[in-house]
Protein backbone atom coordinates (compact mmCIF):
# COMPACT_ATOMS: atom_id res chain seq x y z
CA UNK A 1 24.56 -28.09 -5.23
CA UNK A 2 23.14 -27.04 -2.11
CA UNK A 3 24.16 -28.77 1.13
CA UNK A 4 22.30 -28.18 4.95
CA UNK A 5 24.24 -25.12 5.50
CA UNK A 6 22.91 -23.27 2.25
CA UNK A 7 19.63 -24.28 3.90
CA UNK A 8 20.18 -21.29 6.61
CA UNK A 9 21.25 -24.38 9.21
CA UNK A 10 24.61 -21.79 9.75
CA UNK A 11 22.49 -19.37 10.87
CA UNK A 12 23.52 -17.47 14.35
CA UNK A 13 20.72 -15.68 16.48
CA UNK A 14 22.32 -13.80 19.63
CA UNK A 15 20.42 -12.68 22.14
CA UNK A 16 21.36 -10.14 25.38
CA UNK A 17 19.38 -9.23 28.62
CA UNK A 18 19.74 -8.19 31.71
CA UNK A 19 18.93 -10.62 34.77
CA UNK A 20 19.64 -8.52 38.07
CA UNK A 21 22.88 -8.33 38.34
CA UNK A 22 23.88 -10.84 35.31
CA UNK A 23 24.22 -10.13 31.96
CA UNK A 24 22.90 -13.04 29.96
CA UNK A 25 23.38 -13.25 26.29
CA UNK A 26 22.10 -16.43 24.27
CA UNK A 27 23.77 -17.96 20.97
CA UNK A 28 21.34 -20.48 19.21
CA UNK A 29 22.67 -21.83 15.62
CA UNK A 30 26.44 -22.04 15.01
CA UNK A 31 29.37 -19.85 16.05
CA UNK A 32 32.30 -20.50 13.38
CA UNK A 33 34.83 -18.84 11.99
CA UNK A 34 32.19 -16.47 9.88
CA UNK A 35 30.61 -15.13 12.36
CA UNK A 36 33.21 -15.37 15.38
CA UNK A 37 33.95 -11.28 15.03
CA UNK A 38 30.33 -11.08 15.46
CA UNK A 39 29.55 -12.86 18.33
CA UNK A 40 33.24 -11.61 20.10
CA UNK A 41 31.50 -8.05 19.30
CA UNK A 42 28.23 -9.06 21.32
CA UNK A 43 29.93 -10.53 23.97
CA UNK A 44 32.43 -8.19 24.66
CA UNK A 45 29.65 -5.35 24.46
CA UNK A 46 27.69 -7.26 27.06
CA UNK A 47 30.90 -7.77 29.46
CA UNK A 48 32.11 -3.98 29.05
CA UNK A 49 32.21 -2.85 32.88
CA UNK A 50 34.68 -3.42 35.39
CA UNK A 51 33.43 -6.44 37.41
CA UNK A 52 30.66 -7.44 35.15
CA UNK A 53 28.71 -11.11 35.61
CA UNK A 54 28.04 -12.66 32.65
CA UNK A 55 26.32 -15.98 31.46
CA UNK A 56 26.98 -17.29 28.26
CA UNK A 57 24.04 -19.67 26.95
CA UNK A 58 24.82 -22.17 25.02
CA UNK A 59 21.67 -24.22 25.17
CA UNK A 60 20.50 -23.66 21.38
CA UNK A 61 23.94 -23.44 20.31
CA UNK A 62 24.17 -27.08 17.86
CA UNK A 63 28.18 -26.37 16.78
CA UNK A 64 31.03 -24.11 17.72
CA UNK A 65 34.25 -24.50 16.09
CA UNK A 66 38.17 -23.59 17.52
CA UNK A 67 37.50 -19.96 16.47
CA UNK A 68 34.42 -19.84 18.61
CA UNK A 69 35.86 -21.83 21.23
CA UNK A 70 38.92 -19.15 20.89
CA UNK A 71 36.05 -16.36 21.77
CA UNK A 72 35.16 -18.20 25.04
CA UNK A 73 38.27 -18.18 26.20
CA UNK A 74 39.76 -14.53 25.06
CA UNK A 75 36.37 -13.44 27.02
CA UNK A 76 37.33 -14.91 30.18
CA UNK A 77 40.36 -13.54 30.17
CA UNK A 78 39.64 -10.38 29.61
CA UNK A 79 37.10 -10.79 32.60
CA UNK A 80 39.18 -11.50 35.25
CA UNK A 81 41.28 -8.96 34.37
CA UNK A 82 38.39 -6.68 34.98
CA UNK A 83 37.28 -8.62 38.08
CA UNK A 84 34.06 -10.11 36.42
CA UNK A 85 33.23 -13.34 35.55
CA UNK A 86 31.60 -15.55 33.12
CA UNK A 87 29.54 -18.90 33.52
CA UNK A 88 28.25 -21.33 30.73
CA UNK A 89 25.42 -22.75 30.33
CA UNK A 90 25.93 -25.92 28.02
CA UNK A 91 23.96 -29.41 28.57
CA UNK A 92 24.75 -32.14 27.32
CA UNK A 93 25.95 -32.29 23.45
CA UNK A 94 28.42 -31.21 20.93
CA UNK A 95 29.13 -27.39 22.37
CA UNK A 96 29.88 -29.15 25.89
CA UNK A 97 31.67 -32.40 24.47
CA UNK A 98 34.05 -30.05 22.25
CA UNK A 99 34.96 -28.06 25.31
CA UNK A 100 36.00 -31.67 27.48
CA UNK A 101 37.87 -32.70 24.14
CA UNK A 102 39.88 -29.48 24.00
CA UNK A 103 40.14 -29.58 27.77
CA UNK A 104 38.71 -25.85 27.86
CA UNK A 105 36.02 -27.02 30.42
CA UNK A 106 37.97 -26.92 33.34
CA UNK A 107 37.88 -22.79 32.71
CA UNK A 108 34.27 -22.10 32.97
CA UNK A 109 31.56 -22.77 35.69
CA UNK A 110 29.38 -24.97 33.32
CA UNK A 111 25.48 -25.68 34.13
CA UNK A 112 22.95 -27.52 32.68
CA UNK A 113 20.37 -25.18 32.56
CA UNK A 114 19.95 -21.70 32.61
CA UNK A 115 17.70 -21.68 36.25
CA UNK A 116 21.08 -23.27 37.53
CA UNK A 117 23.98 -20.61 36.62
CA UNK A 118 21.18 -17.69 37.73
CA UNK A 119 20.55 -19.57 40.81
């Protein structure tokens, strides 16, 4: 028997582009433990210089799991290591209510909207 996620709900679409000086790279689906590697490889590709700005959208993003949330914050770290930084953007919804339940909000800048963390 086939459930929603045999229906392609799991499916993860990443986009990356440049906005001046920002990085910005997208997630829109779900970010679990199958495709965590995948979107640690994206984002660490997009945050590879020293002192690099980059905003995480989260916007389409409709469920992220420990492993995912595990990404988020092994990226930050390795940012401010490198003097760079990282800003989400995650309204209101599961992605944003998982991060206040794991108290992992407190970490990130978090905006609403993507005109807000490029402003």
């Amino acid at each position: 028997m086939t459930g929603p996620r045999g229906a392609g709900v799991d499916v993860l679409e990443m986009t990356r582009r440049r906005h001046g000086e920002m990085v910005v790279v997208s997630l829109a689906g779900e970010v679990d433990v199958d495709n965590a590697s995948q979107v640690r490889r994206c984002l660490g590709e997009a945050a590879a210089s020293r002192g690099s700005r980059l905003v995480v959208d989260l916007s389409d993003l409709a469920f992220i799991d420990t492993t995912g949330l595990g990404v988020l914050v092994r990226l930050r770290a390795e940012l401010v290591e490198r003097e760079g930084t990282v800003v989400l953007v995650a309204p209101d919804g599961q992605v944003l209510r998982r991060l206040r339940r794991t108290n992992l909000a407190p970490l990130f800048p978090i905006y609403d909207t993507l005109s807000q963390a490029l402003g």
